[in-house]
Protein backbone atom coordinates (compact mmCIF):
# COMPACT_ATOMS: atom_id res chain seq x y z
CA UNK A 1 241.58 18.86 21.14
CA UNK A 2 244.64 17.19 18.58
CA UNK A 3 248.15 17.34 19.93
CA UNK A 4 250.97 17.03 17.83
CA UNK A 5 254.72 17.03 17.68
CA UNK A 6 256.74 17.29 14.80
CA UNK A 7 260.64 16.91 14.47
CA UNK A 8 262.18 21.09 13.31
CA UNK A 9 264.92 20.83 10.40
CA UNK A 10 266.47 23.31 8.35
CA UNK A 11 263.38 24.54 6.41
CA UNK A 12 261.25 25.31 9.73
CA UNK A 13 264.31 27.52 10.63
CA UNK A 14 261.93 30.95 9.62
CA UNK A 15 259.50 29.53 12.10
CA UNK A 16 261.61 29.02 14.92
CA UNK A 17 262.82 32.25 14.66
CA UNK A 18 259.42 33.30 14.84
CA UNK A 19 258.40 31.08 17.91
CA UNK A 20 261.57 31.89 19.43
CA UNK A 21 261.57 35.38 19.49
CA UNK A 22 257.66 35.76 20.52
CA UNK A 23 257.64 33.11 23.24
CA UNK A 24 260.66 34.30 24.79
CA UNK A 25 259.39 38.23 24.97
CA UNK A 26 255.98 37.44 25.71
CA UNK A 27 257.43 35.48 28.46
CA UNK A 28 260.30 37.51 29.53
CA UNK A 29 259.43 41.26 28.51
CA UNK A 30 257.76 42.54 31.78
CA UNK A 31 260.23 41.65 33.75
CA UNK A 32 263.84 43.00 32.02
CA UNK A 33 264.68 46.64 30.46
CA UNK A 34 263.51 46.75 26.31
CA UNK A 35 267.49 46.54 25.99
CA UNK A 36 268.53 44.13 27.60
CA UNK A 37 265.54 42.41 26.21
CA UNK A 38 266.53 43.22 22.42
CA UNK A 39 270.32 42.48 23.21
CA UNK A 40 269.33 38.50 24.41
CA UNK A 41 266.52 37.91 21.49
CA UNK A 42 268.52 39.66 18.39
CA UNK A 43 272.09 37.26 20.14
CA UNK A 44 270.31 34.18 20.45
CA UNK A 45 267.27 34.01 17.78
CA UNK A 46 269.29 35.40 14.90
CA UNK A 47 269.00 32.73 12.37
CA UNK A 48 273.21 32.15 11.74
CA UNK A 49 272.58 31.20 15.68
CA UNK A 50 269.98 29.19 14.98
CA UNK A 51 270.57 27.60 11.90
CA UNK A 52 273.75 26.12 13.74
CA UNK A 53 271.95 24.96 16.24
CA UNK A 54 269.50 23.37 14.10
CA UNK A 55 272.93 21.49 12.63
CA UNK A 56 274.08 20.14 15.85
CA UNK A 57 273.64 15.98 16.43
CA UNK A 58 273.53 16.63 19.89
CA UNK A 59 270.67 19.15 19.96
CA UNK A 60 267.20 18.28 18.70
CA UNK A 61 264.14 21.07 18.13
CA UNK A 62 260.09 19.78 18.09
CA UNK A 63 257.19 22.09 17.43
CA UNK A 64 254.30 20.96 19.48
CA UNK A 65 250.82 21.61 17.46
CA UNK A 66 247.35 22.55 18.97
CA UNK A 67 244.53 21.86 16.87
CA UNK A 68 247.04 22.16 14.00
CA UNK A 69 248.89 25.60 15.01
CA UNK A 70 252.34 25.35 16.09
CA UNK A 71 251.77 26.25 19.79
CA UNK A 72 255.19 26.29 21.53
CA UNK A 73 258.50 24.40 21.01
CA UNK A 74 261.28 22.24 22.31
CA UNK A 75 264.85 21.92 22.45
CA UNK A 76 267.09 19.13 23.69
CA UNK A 77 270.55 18.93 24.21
CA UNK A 78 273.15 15.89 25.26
CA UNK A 79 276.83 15.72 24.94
CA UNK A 80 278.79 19.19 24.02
CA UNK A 81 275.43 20.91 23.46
CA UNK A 82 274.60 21.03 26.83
CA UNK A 83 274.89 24.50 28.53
CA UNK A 84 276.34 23.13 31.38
CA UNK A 85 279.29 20.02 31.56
CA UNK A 86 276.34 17.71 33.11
CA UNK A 87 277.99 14.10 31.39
CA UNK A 88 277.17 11.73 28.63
CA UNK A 89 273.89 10.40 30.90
CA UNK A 90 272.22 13.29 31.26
CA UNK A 91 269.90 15.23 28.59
CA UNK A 92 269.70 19.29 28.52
CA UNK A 93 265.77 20.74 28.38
CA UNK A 94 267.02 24.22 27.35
CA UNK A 95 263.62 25.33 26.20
CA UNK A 96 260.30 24.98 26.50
CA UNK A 97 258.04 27.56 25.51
CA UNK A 98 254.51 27.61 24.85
CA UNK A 99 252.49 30.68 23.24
CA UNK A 100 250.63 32.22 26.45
CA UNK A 101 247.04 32.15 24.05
CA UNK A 102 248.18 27.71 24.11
CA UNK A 103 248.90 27.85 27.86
CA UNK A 104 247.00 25.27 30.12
CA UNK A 105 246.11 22.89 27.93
CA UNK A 106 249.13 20.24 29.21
CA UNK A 107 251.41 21.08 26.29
CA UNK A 108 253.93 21.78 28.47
CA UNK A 109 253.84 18.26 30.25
CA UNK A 110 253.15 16.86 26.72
CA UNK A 111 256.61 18.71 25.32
CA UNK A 112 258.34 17.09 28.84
CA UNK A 113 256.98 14.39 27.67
CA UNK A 114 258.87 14.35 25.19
CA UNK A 115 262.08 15.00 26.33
CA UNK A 116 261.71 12.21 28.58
CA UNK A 117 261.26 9.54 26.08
CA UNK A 118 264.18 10.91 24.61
CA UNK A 119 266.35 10.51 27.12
CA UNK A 120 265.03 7.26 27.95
CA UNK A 121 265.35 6.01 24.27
CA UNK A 122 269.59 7.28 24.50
CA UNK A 123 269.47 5.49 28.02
CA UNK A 124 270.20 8.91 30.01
CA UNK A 125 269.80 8.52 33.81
CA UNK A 126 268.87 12.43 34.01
CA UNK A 127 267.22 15.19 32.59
CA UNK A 128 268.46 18.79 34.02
CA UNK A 129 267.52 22.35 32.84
CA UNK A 130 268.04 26.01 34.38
CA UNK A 131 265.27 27.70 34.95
CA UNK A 132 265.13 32.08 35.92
CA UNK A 133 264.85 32.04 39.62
CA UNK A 134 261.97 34.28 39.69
CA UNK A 135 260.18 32.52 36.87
CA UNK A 136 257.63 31.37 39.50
CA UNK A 137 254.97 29.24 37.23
CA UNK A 138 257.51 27.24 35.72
CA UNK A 139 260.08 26.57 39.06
CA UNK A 140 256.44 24.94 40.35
CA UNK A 141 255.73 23.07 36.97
CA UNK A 142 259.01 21.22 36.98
CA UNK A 143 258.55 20.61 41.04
CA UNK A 144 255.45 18.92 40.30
CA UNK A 145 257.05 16.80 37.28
CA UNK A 146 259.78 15.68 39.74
CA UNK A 147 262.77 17.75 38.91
CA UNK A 148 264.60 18.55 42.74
CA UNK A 149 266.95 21.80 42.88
CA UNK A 150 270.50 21.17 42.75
CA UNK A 151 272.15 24.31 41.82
CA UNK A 152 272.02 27.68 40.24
CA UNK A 153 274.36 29.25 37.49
CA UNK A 154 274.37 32.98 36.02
CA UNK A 155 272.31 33.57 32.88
CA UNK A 156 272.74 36.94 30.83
CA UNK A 157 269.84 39.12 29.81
CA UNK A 158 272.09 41.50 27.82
CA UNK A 159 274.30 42.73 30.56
CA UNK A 160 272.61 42.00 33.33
CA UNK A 161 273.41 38.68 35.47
CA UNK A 162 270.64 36.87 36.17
CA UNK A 163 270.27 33.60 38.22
CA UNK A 164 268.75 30.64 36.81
CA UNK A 165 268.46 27.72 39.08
CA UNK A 166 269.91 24.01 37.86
CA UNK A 167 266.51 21.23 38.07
CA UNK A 168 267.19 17.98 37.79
CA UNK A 169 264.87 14.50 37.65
CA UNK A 170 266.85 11.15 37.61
CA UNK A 171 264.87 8.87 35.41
CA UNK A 172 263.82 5.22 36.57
CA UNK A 173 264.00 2.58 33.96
């Protein structure tokens, strides 16, 4: 088993798009309408959307590899980029996806991880993220990593309000 991460710039964009869109429907698809569905992917994966976020300082993307196939992704976010006004210490996880064929095979911790020695590297004190309130799998993932609910703050799936809950772990140095 080889584990990888690699740093995303500006000529991965194609692939992100790719990972982006798949991850998020495979995830996500059973659960909403096909439009509301289509509405969220084609507003958020488009590559202008993308390719800006790509360009932010304040937002970083990694691809995580399994046995040298990009297997899921990350993306960070501090300062402005984060989704929510959560101060200069604190470090956004706004997604973490893993193919479902990659699943359970601790790229998800590895990918946390990540984000972790991030934060700790830009001397954060926490690392938050939202995460859909009947997203089940993942609510229990982050519980077991340490992250304690603190909130909740609407999330659109096209037009429909949907509840993601605010997770937060304060980091010990």
């Amino acid at each position: 088993m080889n584990i990888n991460i690699k740093k995303c710039t500006l000529e991965d964009l194609r692939k992100l798009q790719e990972i982006s869109y798949e991850t998020f429907n495979e995830t996500f698809k059973h659960q909403n309408s096909p439009e509301n569905m289509n509405a969220y992917l084609e507003r958020a994966f488009n590559l202008k959307q993308l390719e800006r976020e790509l360009s932010n300082i304040s937002s970083l993307f990694f691809f995580v590899y399994f046995n040298n196939e990009v297997a899921g992704y990350l993306k960070v976010n501090t300062n402005d980029a984060q989704s929510e006004k959560m101060g200069d210490e604190s470090l956004e996880i706004e997604r973490i996806y893993i193919w479902s064929k990659f699943q359970k095979h601790g790229l998800g911790k590895y990918l946390l991880n990540k984000a972790m020695e991030i934060a700790m590297k830009d001397n954060k004190r926490k690392i938050w993220l939202g995460v859909w309130e009947k997203n089940e799998n993942a609510i229990a993932f982050y519980k077991k990593m340490g992250f304690v609910q603190t909130g909740a703050h609407s999330f659109y799936m096209g037009d429909e309000e949907q509840i993601d809950f605010i997770m937060i772990k304060t980091l010990k140095f």
